[in-house]
C-alpha atoms as a PDB file:
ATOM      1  CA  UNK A   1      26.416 -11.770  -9.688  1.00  0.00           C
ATOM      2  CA  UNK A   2      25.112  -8.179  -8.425  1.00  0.00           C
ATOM      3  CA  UNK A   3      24.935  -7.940  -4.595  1.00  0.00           C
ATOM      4  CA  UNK A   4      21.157  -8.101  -3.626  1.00  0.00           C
ATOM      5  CA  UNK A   5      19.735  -7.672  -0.474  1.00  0.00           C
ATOM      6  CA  UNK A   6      16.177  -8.492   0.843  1.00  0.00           C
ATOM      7  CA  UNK A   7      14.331 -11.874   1.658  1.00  0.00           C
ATOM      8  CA  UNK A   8      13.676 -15.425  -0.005  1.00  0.00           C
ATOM      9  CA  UNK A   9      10.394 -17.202   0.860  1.00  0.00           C
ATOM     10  CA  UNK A  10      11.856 -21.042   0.531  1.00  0.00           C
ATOM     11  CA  UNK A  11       9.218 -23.896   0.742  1.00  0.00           C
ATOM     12  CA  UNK A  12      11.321 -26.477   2.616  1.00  0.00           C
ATOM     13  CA  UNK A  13      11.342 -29.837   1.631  1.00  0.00           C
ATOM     14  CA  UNK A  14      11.430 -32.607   4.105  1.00  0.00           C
ATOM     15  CA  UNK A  15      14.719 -34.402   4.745  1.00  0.00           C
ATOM     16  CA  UNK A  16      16.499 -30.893   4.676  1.00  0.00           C
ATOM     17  CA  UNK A  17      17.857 -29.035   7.674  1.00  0.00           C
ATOM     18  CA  UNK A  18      17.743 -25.290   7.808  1.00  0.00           C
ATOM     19  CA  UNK A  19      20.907 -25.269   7.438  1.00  0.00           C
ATOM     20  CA  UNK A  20      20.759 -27.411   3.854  1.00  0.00           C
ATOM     21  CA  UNK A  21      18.791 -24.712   3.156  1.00  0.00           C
ATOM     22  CA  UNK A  22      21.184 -21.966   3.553  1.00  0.00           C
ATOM     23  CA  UNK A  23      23.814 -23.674   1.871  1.00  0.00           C
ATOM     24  CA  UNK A  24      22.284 -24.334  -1.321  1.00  0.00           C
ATOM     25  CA  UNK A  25      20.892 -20.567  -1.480  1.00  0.00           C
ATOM     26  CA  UNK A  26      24.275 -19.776  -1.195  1.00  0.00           C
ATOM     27  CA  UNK A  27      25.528 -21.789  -3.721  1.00  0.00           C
ATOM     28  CA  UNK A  28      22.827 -20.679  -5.995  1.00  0.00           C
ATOM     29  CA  UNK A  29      23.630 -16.838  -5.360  1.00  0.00           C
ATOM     30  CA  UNK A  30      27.320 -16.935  -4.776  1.00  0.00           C
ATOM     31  CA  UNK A  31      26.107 -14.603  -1.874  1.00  0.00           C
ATOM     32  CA  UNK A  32      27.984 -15.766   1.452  1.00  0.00           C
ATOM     33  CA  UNK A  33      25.454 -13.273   3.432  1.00  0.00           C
ATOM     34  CA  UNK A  34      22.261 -15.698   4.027  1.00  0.00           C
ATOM     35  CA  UNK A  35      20.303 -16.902   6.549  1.00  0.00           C
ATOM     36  CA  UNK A  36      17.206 -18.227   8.417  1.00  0.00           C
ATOM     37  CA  UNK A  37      14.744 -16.029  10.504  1.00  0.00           C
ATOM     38  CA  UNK A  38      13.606 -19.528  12.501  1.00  0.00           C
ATOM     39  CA  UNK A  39      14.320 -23.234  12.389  1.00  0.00           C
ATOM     40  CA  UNK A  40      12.732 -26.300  10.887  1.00  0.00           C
ATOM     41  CA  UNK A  41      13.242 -29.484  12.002  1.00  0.00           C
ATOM     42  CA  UNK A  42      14.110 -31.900   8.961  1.00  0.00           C
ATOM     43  CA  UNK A  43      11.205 -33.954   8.712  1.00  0.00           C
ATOM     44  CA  UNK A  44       9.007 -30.523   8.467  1.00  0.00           C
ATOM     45  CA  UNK A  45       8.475 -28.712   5.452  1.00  0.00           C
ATOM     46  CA  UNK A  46       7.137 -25.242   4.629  1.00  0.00           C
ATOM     47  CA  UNK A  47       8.168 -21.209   4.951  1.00  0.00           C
ATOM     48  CA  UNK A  48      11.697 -20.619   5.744  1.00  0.00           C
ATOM     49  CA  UNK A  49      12.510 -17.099   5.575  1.00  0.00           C
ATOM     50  CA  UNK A  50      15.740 -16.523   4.330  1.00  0.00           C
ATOM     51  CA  UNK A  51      17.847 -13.157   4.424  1.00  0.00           C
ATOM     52  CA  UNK A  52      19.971 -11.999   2.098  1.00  0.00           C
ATOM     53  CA  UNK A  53      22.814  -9.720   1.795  1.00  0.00           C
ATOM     54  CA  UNK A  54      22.703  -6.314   4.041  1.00  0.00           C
ATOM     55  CA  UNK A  55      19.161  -7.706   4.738  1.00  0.00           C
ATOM     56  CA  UNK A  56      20.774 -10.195   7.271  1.00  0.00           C
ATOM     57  CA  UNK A  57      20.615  -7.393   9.779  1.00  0.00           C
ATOM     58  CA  UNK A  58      17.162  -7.427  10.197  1.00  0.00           C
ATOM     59  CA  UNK A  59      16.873 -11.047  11.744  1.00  0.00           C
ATOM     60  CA  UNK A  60      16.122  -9.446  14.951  1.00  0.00           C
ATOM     61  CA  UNK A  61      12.671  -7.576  13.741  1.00  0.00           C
ATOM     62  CA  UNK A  62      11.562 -10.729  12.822  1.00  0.00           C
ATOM     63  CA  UNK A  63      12.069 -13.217  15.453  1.00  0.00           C
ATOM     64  CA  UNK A  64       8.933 -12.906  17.110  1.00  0.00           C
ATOM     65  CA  UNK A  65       6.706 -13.147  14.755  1.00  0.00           C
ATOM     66  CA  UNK A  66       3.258 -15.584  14.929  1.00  0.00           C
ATOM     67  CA  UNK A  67       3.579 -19.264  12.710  1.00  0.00           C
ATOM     68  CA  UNK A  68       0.826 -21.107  11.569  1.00  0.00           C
ATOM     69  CA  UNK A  69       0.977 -24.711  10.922  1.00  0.00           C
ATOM     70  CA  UNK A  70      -0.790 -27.621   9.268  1.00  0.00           C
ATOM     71  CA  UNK A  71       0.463 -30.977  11.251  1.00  0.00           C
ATOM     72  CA  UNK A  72      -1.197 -34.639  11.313  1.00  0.00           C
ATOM     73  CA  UNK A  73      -0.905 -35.686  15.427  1.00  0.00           C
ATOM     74  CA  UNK A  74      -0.352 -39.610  15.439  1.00  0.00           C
ATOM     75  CA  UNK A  75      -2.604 -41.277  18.491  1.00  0.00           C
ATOM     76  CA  UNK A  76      -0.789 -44.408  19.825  1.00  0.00           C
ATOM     77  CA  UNK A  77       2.484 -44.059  20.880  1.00  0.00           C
ATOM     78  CA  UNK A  78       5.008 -41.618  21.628  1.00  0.00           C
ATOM     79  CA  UNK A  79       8.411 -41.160  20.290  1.00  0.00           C
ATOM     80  CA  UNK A  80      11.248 -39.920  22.275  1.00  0.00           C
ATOM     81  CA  UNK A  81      11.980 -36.698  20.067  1.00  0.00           C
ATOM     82  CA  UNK A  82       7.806 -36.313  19.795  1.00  0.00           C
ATOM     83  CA  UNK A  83       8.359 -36.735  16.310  1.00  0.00           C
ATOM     84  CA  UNK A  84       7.850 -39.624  13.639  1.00  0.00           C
ATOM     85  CA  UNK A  85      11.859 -39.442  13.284  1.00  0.00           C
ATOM     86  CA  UNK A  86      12.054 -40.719  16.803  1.00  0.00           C
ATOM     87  CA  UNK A  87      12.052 -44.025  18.712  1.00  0.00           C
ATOM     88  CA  UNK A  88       8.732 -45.518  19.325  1.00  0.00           C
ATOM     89  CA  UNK A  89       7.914 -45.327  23.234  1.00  0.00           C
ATOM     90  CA  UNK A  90       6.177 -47.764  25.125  1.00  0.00           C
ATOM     91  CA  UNK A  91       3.229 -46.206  27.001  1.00  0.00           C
ATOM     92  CA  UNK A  92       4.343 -47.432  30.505  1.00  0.00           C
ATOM     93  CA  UNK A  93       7.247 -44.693  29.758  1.00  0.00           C
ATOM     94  CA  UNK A  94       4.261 -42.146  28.942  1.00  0.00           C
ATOM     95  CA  UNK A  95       3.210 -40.278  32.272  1.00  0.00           C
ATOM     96  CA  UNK A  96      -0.729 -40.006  31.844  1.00  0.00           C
ATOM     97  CA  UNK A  97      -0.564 -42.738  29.247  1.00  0.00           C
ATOM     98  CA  UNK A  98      -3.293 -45.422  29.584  1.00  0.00           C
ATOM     99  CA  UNK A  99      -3.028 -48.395  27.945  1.00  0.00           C
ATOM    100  CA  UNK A 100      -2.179 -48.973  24.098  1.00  0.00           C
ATOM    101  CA  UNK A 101      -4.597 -47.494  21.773  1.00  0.00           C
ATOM    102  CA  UNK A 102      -7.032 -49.926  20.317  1.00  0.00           C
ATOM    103  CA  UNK A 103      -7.761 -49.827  16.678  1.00  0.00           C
ATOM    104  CA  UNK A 104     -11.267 -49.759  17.062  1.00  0.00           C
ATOM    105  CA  UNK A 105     -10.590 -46.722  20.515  1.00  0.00           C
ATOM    106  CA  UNK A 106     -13.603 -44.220  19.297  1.00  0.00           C
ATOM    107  CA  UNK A 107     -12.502 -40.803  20.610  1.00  0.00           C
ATOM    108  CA  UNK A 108     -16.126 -38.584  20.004  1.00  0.00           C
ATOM    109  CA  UNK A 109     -15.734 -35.085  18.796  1.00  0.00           C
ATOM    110  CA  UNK A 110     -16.591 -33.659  22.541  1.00  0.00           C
ATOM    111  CA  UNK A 111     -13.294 -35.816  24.047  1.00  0.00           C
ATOM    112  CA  UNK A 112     -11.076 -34.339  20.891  1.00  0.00           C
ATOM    113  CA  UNK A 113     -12.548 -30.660  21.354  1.00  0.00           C
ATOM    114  CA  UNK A 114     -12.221 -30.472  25.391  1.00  0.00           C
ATOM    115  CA  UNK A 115      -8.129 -31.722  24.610  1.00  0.00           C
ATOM    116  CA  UNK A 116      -7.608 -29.009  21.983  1.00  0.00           C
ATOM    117  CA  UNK A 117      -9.274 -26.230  23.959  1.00  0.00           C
ATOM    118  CA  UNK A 118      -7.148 -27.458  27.428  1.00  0.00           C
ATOM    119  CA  UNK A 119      -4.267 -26.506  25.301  1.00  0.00           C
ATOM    120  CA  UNK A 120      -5.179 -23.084  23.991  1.00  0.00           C
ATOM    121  CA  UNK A 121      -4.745 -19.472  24.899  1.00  0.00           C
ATOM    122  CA  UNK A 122      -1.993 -18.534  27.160  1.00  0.00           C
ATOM    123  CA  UNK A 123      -0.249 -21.901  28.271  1.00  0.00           C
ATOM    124  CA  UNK A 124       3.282 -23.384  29.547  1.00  0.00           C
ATOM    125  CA  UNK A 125       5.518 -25.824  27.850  1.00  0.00           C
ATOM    126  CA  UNK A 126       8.603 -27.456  28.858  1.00  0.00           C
ATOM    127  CA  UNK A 127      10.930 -27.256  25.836  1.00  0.00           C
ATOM    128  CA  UNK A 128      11.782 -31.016  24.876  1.00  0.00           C
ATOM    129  CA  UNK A 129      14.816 -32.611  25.189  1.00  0.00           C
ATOM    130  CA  UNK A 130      15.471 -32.941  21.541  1.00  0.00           C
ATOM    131  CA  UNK A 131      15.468 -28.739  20.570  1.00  0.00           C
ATOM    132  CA  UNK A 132      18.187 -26.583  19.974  1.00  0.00           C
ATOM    133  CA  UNK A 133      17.356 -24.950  23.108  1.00  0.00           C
ATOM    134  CA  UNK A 134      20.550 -23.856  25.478  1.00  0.00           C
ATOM    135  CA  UNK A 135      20.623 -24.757  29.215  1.00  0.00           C
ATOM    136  CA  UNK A 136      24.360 -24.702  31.177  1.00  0.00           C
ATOM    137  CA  UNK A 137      25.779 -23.400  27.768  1.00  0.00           C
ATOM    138  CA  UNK A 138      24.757 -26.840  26.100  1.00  0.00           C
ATOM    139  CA  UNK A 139      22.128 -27.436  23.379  1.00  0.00           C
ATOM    140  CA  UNK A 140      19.482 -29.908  24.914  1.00  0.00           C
ATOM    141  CA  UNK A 141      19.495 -32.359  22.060  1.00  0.00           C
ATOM    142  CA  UNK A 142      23.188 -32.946  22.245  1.00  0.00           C
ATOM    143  CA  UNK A 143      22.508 -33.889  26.307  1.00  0.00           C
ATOM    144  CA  UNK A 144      19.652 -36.074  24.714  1.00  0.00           C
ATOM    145  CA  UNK A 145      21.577 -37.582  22.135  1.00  0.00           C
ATOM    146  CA  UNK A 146      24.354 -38.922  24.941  1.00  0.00           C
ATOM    147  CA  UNK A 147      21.026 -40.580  27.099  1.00  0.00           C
ATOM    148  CA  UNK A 148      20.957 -37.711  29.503  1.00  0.00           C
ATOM    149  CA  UNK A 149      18.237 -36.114  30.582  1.00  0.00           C
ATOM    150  CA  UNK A 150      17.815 -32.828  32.739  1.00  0.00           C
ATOM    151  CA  UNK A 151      14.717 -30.312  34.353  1.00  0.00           C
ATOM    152  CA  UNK A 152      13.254 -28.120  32.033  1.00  0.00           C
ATOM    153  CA  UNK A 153      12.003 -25.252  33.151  1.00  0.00           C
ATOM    154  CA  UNK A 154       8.358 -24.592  31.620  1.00  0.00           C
ATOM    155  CA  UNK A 155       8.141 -21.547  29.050  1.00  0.00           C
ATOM    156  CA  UNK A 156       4.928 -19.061  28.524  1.00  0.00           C
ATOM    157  CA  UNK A 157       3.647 -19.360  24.994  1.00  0.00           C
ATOM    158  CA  UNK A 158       0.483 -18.269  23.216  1.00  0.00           C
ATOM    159  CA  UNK A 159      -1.906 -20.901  21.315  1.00  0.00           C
ATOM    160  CA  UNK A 160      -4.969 -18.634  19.540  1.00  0.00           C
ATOM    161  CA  UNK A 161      -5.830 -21.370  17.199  1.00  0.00           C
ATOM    162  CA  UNK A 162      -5.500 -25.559  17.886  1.00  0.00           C
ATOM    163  CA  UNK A 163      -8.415 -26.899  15.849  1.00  0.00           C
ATOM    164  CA  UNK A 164      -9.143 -30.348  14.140  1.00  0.00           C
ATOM    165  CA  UNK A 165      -8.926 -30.212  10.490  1.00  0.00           C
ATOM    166  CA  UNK A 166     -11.184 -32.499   8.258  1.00  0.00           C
ATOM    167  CA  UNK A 167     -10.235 -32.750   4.690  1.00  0.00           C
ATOM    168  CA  UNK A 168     -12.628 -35.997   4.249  1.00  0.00           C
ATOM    169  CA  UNK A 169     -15.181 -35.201   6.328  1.00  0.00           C
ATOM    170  CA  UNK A 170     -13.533 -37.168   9.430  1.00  0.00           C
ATOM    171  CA  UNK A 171     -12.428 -36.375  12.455  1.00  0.00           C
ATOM    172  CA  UNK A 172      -9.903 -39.676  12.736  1.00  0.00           C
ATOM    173  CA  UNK A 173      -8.128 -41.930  10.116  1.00  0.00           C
ATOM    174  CA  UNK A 174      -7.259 -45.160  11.200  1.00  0.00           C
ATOM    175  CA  UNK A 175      -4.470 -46.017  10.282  1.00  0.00           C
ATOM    176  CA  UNK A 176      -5.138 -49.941  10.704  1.00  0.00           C
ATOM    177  CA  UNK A 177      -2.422 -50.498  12.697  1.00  0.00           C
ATOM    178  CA  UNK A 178      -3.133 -49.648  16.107  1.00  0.00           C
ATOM    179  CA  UNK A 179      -2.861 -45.496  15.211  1.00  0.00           C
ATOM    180  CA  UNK A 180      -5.217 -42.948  14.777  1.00  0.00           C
ATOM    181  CA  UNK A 181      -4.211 -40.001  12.892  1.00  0.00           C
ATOM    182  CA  UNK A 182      -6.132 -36.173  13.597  1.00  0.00           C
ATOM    183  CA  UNK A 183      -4.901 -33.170  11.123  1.00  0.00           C
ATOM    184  CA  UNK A 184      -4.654 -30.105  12.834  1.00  0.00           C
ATOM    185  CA  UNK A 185      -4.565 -26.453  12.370  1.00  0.00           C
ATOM    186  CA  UNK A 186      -2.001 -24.423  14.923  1.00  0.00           C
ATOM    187  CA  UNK A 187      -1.407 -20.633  15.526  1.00  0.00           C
ATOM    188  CA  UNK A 188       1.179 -20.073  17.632  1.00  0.00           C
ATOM    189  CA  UNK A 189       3.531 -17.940  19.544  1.00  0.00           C
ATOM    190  CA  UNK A 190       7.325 -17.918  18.294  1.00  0.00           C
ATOM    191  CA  UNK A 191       9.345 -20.443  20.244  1.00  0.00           C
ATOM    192  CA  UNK A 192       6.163 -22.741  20.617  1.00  0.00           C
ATOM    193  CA  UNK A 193       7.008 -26.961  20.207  1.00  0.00           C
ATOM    194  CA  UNK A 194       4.335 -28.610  18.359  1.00  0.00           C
ATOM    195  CA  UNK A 195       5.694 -31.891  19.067  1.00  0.00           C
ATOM    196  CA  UNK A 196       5.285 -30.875  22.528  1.00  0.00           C
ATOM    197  CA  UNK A 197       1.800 -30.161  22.345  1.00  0.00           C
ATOM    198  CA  UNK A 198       1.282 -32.859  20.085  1.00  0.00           C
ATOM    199  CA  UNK A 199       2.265 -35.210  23.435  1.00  0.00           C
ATOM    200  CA  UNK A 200       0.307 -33.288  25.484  1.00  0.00           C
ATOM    201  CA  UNK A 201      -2.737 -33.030  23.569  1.00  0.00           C
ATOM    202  CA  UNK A 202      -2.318 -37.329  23.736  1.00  0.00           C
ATOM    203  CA  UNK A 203      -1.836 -37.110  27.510  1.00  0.00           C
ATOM    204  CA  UNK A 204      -5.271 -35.098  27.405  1.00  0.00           C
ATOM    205  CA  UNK A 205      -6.415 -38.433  26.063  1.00  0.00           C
ATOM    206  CA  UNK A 206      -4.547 -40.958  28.160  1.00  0.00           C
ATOM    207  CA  UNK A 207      -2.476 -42.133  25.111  1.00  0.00           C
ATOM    208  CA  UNK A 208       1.126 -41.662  23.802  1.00  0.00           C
ATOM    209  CA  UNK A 209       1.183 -39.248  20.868  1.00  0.00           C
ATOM    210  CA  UNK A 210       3.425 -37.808  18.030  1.00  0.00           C
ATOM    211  CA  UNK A 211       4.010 -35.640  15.040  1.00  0.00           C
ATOM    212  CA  UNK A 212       3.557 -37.475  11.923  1.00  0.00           C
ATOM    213  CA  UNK A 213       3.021 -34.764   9.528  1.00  0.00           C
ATOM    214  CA  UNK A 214       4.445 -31.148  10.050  1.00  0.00           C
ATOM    215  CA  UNK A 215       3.861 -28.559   7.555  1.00  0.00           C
ATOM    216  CA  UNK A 216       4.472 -24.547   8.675  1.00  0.00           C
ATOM    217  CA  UNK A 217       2.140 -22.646   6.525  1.00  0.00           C
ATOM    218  CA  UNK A 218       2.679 -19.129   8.015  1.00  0.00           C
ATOM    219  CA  UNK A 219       5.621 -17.059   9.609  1.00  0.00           C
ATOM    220  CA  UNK A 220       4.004 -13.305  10.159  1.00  0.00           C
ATOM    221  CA  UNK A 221       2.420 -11.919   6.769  1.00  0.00           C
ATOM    222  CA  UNK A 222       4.858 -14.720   5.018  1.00  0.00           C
ATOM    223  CA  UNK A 223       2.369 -16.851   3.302  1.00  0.00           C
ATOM    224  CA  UNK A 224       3.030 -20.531   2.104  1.00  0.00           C
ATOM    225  CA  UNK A 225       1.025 -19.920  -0.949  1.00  0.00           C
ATOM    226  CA  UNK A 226       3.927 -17.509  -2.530  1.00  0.00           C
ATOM    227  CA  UNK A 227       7.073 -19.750  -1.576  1.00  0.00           C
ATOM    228  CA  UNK A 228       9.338 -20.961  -3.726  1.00  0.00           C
ATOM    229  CA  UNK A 229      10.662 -24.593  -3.900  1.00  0.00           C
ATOM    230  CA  UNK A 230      14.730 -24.924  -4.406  1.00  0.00           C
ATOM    231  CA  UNK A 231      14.190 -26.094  -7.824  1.00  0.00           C
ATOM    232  CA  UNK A 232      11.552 -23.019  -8.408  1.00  0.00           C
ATOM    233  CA  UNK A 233      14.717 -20.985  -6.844  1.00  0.00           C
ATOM    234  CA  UNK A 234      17.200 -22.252  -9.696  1.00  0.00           C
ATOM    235  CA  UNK A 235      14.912 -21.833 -13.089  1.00  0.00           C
ATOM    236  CA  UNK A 236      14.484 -17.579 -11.649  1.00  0.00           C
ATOM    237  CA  UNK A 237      17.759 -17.656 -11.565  1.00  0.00           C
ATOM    238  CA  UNK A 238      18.010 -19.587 -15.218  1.00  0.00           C
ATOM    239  CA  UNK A 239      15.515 -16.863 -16.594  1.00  0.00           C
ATOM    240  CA  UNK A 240      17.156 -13.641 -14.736  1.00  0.00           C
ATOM    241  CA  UNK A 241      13.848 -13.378 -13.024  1.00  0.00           C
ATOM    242  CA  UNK A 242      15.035 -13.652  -9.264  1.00  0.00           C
ATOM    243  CA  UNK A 243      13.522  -9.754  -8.653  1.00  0.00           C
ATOM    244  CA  UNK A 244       9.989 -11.402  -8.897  1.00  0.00           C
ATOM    245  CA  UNK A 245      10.701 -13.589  -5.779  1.00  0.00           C
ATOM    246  CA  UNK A 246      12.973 -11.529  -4.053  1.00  0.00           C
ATOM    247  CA  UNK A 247      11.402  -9.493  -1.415  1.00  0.00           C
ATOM    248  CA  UNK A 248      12.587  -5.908  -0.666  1.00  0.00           C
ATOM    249  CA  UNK A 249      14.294  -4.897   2.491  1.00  0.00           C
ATOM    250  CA  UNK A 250      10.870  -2.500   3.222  1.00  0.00           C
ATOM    251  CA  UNK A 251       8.441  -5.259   1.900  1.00  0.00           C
ATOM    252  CA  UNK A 252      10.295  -7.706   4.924  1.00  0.00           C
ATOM    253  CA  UNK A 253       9.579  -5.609   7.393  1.00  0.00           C
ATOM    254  CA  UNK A 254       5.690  -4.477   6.401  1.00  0.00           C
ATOM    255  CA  UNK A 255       4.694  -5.139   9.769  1.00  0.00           C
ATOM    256  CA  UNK A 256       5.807  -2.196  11.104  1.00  0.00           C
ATOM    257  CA  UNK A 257       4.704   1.181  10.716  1.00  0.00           C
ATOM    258  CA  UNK A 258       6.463   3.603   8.371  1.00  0.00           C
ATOM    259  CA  UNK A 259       7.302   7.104   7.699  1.00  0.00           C
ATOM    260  CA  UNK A 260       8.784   8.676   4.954  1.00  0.00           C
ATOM    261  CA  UNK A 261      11.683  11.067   5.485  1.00  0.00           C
ATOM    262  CA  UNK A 262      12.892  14.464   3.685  1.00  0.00           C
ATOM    263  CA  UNK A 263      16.418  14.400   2.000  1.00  0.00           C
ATOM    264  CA  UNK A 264      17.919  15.778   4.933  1.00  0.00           C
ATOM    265  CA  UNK A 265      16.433  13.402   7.325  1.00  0.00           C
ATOM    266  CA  UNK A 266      17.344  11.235   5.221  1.00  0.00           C
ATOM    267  CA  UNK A 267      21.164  11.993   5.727  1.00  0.00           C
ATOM    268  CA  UNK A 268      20.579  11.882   9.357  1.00  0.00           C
ATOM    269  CA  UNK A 269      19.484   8.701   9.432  1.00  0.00           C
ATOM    270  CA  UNK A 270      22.299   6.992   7.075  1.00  0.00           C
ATOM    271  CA  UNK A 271      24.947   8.825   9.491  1.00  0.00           C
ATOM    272  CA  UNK A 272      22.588   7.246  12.804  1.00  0.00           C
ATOM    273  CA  UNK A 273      21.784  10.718  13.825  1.00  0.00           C
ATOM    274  CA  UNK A 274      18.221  11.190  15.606  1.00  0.00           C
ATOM    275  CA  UNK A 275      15.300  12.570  13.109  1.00  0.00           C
ATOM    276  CA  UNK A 276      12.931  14.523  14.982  1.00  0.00           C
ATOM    277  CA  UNK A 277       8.961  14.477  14.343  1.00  0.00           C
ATOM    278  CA  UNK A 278       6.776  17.081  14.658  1.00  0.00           C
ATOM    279  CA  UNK A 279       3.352  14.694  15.446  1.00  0.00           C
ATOM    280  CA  UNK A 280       4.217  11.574  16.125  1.00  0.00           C
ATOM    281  CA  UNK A 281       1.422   8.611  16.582  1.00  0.00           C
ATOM    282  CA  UNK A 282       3.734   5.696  17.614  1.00  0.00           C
ATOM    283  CA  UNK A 283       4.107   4.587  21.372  1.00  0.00           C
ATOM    284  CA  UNK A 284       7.356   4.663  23.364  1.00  0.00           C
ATOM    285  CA  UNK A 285       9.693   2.246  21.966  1.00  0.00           C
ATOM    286  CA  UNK A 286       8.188   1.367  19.091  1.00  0.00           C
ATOM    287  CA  UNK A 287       9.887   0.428  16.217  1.00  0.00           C
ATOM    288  CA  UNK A 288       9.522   2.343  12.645  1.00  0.00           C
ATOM    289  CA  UNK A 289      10.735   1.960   9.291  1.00  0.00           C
ATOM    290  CA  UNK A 290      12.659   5.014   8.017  1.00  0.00           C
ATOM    291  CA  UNK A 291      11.635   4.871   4.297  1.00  0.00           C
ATOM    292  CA  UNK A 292      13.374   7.841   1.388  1.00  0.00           C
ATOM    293  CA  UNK A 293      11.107   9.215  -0.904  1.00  0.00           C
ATOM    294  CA  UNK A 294      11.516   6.275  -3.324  1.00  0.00           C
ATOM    295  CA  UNK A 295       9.890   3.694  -0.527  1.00  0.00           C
ATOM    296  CA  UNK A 296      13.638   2.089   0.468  1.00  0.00           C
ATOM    297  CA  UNK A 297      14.314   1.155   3.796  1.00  0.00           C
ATOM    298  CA  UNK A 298      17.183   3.641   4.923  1.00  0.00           C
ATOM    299  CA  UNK A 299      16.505   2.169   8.697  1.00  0.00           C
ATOM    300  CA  UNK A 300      14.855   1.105  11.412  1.00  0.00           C
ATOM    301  CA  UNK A 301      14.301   3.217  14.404  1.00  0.00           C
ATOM    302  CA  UNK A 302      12.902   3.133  17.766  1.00  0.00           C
ATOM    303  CA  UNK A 303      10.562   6.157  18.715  1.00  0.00           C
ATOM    304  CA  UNK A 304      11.191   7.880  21.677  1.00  0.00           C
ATOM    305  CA  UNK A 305       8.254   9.462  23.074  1.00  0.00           C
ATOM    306  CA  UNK A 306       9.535  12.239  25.343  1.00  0.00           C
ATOM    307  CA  UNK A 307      12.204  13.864  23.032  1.00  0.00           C
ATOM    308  CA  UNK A 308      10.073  13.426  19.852  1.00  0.00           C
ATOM    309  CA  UNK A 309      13.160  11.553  17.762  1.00  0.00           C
ATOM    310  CA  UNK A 310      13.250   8.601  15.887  1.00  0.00           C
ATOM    311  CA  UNK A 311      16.574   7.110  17.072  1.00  0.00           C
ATOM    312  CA  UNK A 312      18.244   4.422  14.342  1.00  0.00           C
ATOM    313  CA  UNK A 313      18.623   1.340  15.397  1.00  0.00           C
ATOM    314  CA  UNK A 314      19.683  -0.681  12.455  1.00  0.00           C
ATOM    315  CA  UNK A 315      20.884   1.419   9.040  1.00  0.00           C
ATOM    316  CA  UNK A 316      20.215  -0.095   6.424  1.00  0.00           C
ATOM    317  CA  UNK A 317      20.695   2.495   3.542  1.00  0.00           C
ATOM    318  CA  UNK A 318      19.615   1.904  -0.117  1.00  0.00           C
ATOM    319  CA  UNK A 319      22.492   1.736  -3.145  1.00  0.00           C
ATOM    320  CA  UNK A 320      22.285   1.337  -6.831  1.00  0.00           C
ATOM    321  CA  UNK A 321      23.571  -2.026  -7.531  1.00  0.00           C
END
């Protein structure tokens, strides 16, 4: 198979790592160069964006970008990865946890509202102890897994949008067992926990909470709606029809602005030499996309405001398969 290089937009099905992911898009390919722009935790499904080929390089343009998310938030008990994968926790080992949630507790729409607004805008999380996040050189699930636990130190992340969902017209489903359930919308900040703020949107209530139902619908200008399943994946490759789904290098990086270069600027750029502008309208420091007269992605550059260059950051010049 040719070597390709741009961007996959995988709908993830629950039960798969990220990782599963990778591997099969790999297999499928016979292209060793792919990855993931940002986990998913197996029981979650949704966009994974996955590079491929040269393409791999520009991971680090995209790791900030905002998600979205659709996620159900079980009311009744916490688990001890804030997850339905987890271990059901009593609420006596819930701090702010009342006592166990009734299947008849009536939470009114001004109770619900005043916990999802508490938890919006600029706020801090502490990371939980099942992530993948590092402290002491060790990944905090692995501490988690062996029955440690350690201080987490609380992160800044942005919440624009936490807002009850009602595809029947209610606010709850009762689940007859004890649970409520409350579907959710979520815009978020990269490196934001929803199972984090799904416990402390519960502890806004006085009861233990989970994630029941996690679904990311957004990753930047990555949509849901255009993803492809695995099995979508493997009939465009049957048909020779993988260019349809396959984004280009410039199309993964259409959040940033662009400029077109000249031939010659063009050869600067491939060689990492500065191109100089003659009326630039970026800021200092921001990044660019270095585009030939085709509309391929030659680089990205940072501009530099008092010297008037575009200095390369990443090359990423464009071949003829």
């Amino acid at each position: 198979m040719a070597s390709m290089d741009g961007a996959l937009i995988i709908d993830k099905p629950a039960g798969w790592t990220s990782h599963d992911v990778v591997a099969r898009v790999r297999r499928l390919l016979q292209e060793r160069r792919v990855g993931h722009t940002g986990t998913l935790d197996p029981f979650a499904t949704g966009v994974l964006v996955l590079l491929i080929g040269r393409a791999t390089r520009l991971a680090q343009f995209l790791s900030g970008l905002e998600k979205e998310y659709e996620a159900v938030i079980r009311l009744g008990y916490a688990t001890d990865t804030g997850d339905i994968t987890g271990k059901p926790l009593s609420n006596s080992e819930v701090p702010g946890a009342n006592a166990p949630l009734r299947a008849d507790a009536n939470f009114g729409e001004y109770e619900i509202e005043a916990a999802l607004n508490s938890l919006r805008g600029e706020i801090d999380q502490v990371p939980p102890m099942y992530s993948a996040k590092k402290q002491q050189g060790r990944k905090l699930y692995e501490l988690a897994r062996r029955g440690e636990e350690v201080e987490r130190q609380p992160v800044g992340v942005s919440i624009p949008a936490f807002e009850a969902v009602k595809p029947t017209g209610d606010l709850l489903k009762d689940n007859l067992d004890g649970t409520l359930d409350l579907k959710v919308r979520v815009v978020c900040s990269a490196g934001t926990y929803i199972r984090t703020l799904a416990e402390d949107f519960g502890k806004k209530l006085g009861v233990g909470a989970h994630v029941a139902e996690l679904r990311r619908t957004r990753v930047g200008n990555f949509q849901i709606e255009p993803a492809s399943t695995l099995d979508q994946l493997q009939v465009s490759l049957a048909e020779e029809s993988l260019g349809q789904i396959l984004l280009t290098p410039d199309e993964v990086l259409g959040h940033l602005p662009a400029v077109g270069l000249k031939d010659a600027d063009v050869r600067k750029a491939h060689n990492g030499v500065n191109v100089e502008v003659q009326e630039p309208t970026w800021t200092n420091g921001e990044l660019v996309r270095l585009r030939d007269e085709h509309g391929h992605l030659v680089a990205v550059a940072s501009f530099e405001a008092e010297q008037k260059i575009l200095r390369p950051r990443v090359v990423l010049a464009h071949h003829e398969a």
